[in-house]
N, C-alpha and C. Protein backbone atom coordinates (compact mmCIF):
# COMPACT_ATOMS: atom_id res chain seq x y z
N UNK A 1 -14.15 22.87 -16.93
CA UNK A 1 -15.21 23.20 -17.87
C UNK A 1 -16.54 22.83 -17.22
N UNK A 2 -17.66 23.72 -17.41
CA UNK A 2 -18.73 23.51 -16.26
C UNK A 2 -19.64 22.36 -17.45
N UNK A 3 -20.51 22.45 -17.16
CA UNK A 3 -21.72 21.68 -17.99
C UNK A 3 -22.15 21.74 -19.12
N UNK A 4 -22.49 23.54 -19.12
CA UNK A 4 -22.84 23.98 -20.23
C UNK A 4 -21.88 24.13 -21.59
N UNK A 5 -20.47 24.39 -20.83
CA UNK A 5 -19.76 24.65 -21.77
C UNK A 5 -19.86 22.69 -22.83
N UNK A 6 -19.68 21.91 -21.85
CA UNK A 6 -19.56 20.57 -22.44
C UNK A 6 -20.71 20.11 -22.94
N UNK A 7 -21.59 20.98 -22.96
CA UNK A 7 -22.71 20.55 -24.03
C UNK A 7 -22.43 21.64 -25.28
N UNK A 8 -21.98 22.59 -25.45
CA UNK A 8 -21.78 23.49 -25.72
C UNK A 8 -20.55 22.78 -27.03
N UNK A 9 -19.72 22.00 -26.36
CA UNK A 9 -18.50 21.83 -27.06
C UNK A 9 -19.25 20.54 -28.01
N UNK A 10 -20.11 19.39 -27.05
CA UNK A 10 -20.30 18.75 -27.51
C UNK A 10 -20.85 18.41 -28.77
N UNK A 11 -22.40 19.34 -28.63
CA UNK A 11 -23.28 20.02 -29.96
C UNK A 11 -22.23 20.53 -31.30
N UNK A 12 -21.21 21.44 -30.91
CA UNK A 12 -20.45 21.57 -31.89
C UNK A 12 -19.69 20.26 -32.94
N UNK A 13 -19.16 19.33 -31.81
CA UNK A 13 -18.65 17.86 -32.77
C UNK A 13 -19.45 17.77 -33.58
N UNK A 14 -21.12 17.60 -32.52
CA UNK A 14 -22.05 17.01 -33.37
C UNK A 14 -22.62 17.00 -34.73
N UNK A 15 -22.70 18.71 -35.00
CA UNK A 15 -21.93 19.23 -35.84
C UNK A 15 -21.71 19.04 -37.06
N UNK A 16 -20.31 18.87 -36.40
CA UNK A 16 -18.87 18.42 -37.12
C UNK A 16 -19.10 17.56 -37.90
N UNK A 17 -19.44 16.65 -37.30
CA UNK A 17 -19.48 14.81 -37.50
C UNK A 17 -20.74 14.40 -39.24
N UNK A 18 -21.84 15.96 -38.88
CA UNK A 18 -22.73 15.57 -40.06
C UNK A 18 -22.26 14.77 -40.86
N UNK A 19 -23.28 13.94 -41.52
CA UNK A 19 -23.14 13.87 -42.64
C UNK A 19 -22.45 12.72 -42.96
N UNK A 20 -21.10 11.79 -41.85
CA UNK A 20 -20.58 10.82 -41.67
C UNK A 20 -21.32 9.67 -41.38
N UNK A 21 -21.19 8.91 -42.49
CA UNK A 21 -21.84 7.43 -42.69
C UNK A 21 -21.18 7.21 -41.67
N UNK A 22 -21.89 6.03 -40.50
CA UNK A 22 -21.49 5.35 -39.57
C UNK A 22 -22.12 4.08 -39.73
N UNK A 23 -22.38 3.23 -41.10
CA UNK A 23 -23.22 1.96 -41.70
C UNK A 23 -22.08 1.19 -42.82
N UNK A 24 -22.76 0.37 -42.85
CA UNK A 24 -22.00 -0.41 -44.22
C UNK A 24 -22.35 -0.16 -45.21
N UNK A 25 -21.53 0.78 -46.08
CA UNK A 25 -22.13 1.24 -47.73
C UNK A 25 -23.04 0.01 -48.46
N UNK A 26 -24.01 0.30 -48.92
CA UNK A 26 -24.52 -0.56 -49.64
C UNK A 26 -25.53 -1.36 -48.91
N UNK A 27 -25.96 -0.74 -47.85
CA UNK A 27 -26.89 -1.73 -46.46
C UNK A 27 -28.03 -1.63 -47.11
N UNK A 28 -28.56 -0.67 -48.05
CA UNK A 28 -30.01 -1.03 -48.48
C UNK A 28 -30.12 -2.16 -49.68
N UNK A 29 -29.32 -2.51 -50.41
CA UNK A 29 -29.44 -4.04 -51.14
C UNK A 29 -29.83 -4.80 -50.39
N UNK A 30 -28.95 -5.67 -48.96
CA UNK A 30 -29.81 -6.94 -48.50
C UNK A 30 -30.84 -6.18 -47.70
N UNK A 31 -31.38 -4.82 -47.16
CA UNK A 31 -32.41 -5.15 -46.51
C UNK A 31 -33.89 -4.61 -47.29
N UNK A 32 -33.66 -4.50 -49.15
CA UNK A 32 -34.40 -5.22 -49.89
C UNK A 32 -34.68 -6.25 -50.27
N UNK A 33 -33.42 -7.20 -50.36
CA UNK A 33 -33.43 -8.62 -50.77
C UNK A 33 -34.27 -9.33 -49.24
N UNK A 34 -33.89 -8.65 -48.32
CA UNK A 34 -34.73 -9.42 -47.14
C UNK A 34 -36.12 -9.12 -47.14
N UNK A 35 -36.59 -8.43 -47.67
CA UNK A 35 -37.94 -7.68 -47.92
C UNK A 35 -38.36 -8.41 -48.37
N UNK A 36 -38.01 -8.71 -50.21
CA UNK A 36 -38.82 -9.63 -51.24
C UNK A 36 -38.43 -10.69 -50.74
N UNK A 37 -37.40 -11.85 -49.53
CA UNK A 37 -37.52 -12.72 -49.59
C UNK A 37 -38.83 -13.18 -48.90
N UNK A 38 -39.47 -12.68 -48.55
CA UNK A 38 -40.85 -12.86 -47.37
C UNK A 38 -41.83 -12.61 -48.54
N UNK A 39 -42.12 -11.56 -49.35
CA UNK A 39 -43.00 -11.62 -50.15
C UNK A 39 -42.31 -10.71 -51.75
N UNK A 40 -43.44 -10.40 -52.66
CA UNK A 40 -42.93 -9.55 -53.34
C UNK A 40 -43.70 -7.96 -53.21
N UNK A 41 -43.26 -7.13 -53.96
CA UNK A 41 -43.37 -6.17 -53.22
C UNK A 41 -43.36 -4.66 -54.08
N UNK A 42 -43.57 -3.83 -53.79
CA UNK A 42 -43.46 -2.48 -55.23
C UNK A 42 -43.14 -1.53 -53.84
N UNK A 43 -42.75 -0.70 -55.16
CA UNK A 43 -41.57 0.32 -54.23
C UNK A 43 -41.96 0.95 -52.97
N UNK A 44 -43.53 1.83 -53.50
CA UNK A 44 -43.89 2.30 -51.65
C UNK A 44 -43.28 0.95 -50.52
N UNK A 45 -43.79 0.19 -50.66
CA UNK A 45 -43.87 -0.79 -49.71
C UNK A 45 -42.50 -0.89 -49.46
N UNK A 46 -41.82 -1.40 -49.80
CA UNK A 46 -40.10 -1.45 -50.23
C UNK A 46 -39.58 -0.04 -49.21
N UNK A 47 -40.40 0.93 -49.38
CA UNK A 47 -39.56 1.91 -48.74
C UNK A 47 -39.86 1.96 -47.54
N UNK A 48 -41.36 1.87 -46.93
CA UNK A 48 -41.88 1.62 -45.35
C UNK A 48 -41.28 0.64 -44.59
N UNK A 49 -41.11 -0.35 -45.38
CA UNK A 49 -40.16 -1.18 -44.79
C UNK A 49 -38.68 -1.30 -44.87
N UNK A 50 -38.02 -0.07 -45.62
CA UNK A 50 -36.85 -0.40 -45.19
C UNK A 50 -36.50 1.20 -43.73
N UNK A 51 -37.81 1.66 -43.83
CA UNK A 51 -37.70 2.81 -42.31
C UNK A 51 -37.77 2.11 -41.11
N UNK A 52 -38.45 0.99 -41.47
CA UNK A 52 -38.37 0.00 -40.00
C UNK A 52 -36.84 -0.31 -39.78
N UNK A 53 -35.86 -0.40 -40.89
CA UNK A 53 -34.01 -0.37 -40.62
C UNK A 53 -33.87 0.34 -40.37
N UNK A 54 -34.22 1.79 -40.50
CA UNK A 54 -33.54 3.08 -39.88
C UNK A 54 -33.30 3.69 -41.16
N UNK A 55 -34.20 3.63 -42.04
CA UNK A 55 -33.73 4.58 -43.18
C UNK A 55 -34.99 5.91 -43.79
N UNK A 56 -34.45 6.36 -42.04
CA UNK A 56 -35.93 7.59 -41.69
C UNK A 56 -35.76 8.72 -43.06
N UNK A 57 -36.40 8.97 -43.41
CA UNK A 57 -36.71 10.61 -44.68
C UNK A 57 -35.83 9.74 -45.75
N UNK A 58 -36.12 8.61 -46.20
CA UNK A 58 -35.69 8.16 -47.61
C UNK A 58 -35.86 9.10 -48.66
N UNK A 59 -35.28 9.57 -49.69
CA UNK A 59 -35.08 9.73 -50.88
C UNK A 59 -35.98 8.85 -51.66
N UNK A 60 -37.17 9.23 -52.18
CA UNK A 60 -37.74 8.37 -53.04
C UNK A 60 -36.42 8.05 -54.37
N UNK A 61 -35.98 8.57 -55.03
CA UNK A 61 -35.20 8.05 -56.15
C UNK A 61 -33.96 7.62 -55.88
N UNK A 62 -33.56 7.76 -54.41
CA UNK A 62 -32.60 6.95 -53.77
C UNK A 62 -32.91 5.31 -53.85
N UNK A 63 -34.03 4.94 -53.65
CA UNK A 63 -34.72 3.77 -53.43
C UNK A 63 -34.94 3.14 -54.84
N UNK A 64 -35.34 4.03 -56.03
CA UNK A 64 -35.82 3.25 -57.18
C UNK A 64 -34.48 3.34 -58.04
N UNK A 65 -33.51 4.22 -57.98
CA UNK A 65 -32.28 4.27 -58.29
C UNK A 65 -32.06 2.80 -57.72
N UNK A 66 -31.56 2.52 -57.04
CA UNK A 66 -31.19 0.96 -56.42
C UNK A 66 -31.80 0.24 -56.67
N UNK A 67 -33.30 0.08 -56.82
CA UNK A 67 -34.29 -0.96 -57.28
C UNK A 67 -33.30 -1.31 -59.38
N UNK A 68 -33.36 -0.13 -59.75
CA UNK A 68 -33.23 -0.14 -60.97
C UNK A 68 -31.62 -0.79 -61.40
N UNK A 69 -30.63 -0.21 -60.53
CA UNK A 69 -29.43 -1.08 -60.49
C UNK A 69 -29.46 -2.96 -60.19
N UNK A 70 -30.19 -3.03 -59.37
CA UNK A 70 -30.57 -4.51 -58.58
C UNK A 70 -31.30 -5.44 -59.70
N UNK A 71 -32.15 -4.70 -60.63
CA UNK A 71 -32.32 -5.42 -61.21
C UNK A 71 -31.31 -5.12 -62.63
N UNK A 72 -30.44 -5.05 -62.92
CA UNK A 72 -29.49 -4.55 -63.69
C UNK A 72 -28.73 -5.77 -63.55
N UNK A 73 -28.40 -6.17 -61.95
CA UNK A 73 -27.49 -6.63 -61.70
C UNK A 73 -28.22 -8.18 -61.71
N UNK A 74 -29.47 -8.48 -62.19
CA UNK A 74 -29.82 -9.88 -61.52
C UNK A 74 -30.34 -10.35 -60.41
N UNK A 75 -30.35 -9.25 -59.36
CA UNK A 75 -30.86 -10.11 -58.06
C UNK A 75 -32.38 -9.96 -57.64
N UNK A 76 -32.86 -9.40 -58.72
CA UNK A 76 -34.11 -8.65 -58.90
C UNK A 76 -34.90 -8.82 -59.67
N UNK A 77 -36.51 -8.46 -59.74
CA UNK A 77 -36.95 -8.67 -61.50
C UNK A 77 -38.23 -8.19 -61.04
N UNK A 78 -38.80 -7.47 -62.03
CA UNK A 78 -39.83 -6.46 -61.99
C UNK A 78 -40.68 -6.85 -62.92
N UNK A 79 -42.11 -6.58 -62.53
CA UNK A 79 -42.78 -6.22 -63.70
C UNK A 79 -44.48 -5.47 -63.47
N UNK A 80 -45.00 -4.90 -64.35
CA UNK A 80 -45.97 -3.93 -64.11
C UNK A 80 -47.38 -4.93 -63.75
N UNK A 81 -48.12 -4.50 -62.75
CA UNK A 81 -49.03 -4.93 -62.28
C UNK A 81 -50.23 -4.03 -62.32
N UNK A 82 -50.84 -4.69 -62.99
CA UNK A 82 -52.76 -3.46 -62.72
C UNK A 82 -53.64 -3.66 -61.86
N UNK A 83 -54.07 -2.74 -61.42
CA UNK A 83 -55.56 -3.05 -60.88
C UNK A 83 -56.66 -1.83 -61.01
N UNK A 84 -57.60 -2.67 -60.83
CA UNK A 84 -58.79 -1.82 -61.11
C UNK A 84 -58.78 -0.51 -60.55
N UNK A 85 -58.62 -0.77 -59.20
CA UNK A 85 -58.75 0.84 -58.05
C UNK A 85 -57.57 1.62 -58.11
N UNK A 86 -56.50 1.68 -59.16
CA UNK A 86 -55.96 2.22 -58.91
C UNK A 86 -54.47 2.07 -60.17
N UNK A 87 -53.66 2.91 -60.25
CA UNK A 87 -52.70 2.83 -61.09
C UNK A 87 -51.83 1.92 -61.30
N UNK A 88 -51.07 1.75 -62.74
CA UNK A 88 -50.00 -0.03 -62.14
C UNK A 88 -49.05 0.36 -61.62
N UNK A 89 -48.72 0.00 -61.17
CA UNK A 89 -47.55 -0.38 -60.11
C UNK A 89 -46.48 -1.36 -60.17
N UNK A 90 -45.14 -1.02 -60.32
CA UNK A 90 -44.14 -2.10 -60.80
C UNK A 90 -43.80 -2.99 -59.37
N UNK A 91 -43.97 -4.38 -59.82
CA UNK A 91 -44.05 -5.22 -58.68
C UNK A 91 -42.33 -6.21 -58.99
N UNK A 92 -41.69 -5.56 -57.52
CA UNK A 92 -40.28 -6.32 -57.29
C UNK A 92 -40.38 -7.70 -56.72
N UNK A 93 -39.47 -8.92 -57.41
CA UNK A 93 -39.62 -9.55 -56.92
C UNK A 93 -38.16 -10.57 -56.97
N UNK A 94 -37.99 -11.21 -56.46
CA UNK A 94 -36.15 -11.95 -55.83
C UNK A 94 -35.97 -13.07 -56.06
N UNK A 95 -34.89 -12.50 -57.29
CA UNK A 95 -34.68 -13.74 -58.00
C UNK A 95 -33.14 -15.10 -57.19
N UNK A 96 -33.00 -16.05 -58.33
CA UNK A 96 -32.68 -16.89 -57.20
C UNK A 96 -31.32 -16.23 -56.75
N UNK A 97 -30.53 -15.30 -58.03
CA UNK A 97 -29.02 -14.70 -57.90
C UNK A 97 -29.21 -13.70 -56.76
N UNK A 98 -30.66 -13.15 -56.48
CA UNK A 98 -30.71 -12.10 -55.33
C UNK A 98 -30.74 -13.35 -53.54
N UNK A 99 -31.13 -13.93 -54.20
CA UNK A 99 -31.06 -15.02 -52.91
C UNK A 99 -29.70 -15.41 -52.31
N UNK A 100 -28.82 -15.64 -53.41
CA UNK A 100 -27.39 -16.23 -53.11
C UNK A 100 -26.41 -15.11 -52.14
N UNK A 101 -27.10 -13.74 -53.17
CA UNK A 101 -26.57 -12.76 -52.96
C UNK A 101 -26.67 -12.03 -51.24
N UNK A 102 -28.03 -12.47 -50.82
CA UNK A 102 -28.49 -12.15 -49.66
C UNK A 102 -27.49 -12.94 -48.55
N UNK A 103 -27.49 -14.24 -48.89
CA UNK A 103 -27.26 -15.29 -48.20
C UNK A 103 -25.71 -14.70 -48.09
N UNK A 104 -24.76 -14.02 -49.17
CA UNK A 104 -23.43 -14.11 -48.86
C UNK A 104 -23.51 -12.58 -48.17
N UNK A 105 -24.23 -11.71 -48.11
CA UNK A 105 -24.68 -10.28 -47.06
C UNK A 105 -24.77 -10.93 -45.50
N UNK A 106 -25.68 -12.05 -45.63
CA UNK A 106 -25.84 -12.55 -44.16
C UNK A 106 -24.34 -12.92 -43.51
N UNK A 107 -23.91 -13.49 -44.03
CA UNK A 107 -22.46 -14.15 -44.04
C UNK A 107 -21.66 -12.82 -43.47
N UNK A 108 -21.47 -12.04 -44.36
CA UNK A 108 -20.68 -10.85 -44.12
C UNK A 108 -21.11 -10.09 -42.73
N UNK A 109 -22.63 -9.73 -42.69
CA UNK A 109 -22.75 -9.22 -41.51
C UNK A 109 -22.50 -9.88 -40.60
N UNK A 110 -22.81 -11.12 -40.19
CA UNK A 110 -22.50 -12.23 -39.13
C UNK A 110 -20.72 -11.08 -39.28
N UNK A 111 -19.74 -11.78 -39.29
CA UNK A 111 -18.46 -11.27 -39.27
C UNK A 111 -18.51 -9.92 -38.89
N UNK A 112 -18.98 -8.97 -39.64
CA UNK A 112 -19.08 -7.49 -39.04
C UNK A 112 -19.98 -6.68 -37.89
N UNK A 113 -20.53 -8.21 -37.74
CA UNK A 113 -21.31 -7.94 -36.02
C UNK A 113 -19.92 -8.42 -35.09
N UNK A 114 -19.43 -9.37 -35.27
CA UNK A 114 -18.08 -9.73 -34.41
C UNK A 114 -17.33 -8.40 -34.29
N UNK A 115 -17.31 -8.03 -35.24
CA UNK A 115 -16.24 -7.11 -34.98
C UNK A 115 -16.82 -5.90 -34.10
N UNK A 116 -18.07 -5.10 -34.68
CA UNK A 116 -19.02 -4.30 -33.97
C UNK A 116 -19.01 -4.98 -32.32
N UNK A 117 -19.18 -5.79 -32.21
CA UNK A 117 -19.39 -6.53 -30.72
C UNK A 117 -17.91 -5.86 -30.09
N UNK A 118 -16.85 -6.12 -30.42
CA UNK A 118 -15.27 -6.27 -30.20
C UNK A 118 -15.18 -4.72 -29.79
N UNK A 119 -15.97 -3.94 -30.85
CA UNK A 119 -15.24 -2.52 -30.94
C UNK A 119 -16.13 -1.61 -29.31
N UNK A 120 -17.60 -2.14 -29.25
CA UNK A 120 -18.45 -1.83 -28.28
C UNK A 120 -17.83 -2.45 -26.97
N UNK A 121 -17.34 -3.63 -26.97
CA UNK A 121 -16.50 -3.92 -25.42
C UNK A 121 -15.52 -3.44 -25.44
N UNK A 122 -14.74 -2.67 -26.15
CA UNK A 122 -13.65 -2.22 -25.98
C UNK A 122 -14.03 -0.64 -25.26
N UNK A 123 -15.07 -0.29 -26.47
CA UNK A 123 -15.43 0.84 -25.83
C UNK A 123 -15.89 1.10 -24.68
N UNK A 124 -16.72 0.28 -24.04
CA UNK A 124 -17.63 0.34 -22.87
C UNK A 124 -16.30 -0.37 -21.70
N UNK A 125 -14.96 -0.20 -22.42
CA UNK A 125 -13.52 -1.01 -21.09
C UNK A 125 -14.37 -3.08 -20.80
N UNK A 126 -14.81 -3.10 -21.53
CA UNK A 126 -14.88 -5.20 -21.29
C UNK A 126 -14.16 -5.39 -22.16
N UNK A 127 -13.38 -6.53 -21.55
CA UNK A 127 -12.20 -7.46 -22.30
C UNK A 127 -13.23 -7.80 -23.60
N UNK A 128 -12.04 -7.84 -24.53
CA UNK A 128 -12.09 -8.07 -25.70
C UNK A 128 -12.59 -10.00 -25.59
N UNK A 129 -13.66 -10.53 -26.81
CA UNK A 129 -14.03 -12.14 -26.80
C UNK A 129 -13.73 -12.48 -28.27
N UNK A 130 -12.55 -13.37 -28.47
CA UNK A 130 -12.84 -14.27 -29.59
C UNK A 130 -13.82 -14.77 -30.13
N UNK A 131 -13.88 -15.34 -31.44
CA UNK A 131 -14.89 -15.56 -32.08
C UNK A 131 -14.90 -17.33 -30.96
N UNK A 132 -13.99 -17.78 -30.85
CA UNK A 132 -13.43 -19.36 -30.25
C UNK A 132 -14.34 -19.14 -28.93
N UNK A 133 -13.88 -18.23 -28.24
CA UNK A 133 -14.51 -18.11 -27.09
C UNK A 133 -16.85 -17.99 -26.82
N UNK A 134 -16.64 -17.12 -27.80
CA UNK A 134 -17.90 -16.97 -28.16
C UNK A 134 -18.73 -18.33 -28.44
N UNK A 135 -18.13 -18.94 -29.14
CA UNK A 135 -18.90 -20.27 -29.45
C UNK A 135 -18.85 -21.12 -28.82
N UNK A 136 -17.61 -21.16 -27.58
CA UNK A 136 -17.72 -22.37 -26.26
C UNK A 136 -18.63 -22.15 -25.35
N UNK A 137 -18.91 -20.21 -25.58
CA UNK A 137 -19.87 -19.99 -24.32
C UNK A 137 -21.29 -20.28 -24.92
N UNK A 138 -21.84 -20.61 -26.19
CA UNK A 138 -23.14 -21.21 -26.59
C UNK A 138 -23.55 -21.96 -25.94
């Protein structure tokens, strides 16, 4: 198969593949809760910063949909803010259950970076590293 064809074949997977989450369902909760833990915050803002994660051409009601669950759920809490120059604006801010909540996300990713690490040396042919090993080589 010459070159072209293998770009040819490749583009096609590519394809294929649309549309396949390759993330951890639910990744925009903590990297809101990591947002308001630094300050508080209303939704534009909330959304510029969660494109700095990689969440390029957001869905505006993707974002306030979740804002609106989050605080449903407690880890969240809102309320309308005025100002002179300009319209109010509902201001998010992280409560202590969104804190706990973050803290047990951190937890989880820690573990699902191990594994991500595991699956990338496997891929790239490097021996596979325990978590044991990992921490003797600190």
């Amino acid at each position: 198969m010459n070159n072209e064809e293998q770009d040819r074949e490749a583009g096609g997977r590519e394809r294929e593949f649309r549309g396949v989450e390759a993330r951890p369902r639910n990744w925009l909760v903590p990297v809101i809760l990591l947002s308001l833990r630094e300050w508080n915050s209303y939704g534009y803002e909330l959304m510029e910063r969660a494109s700095a994660f990689g969440f390029e051409a957001m869905n505006p009601g993707t974002l306030y949909r979740t804002l609106r669950q989050m605080e449903k759920d407690g880890v969240v809490e809102s309320s309308w803010e005025t100002s002179r120059g300009g319209p109010a604006r509902r201001m998010y801010t992280i409560t202590d259950t969104g804190r706990s909540y973050l803290d047990f996300w951190a937890k989880s990713l820690e573990q699902y970076q191990h594994t991500m690490d595991n699956f990338f040396r496997l891929y790239t042919g490097r021996p596979l590293q325990d978590k044991n090993d990992e921490e003797r080589s600190k």
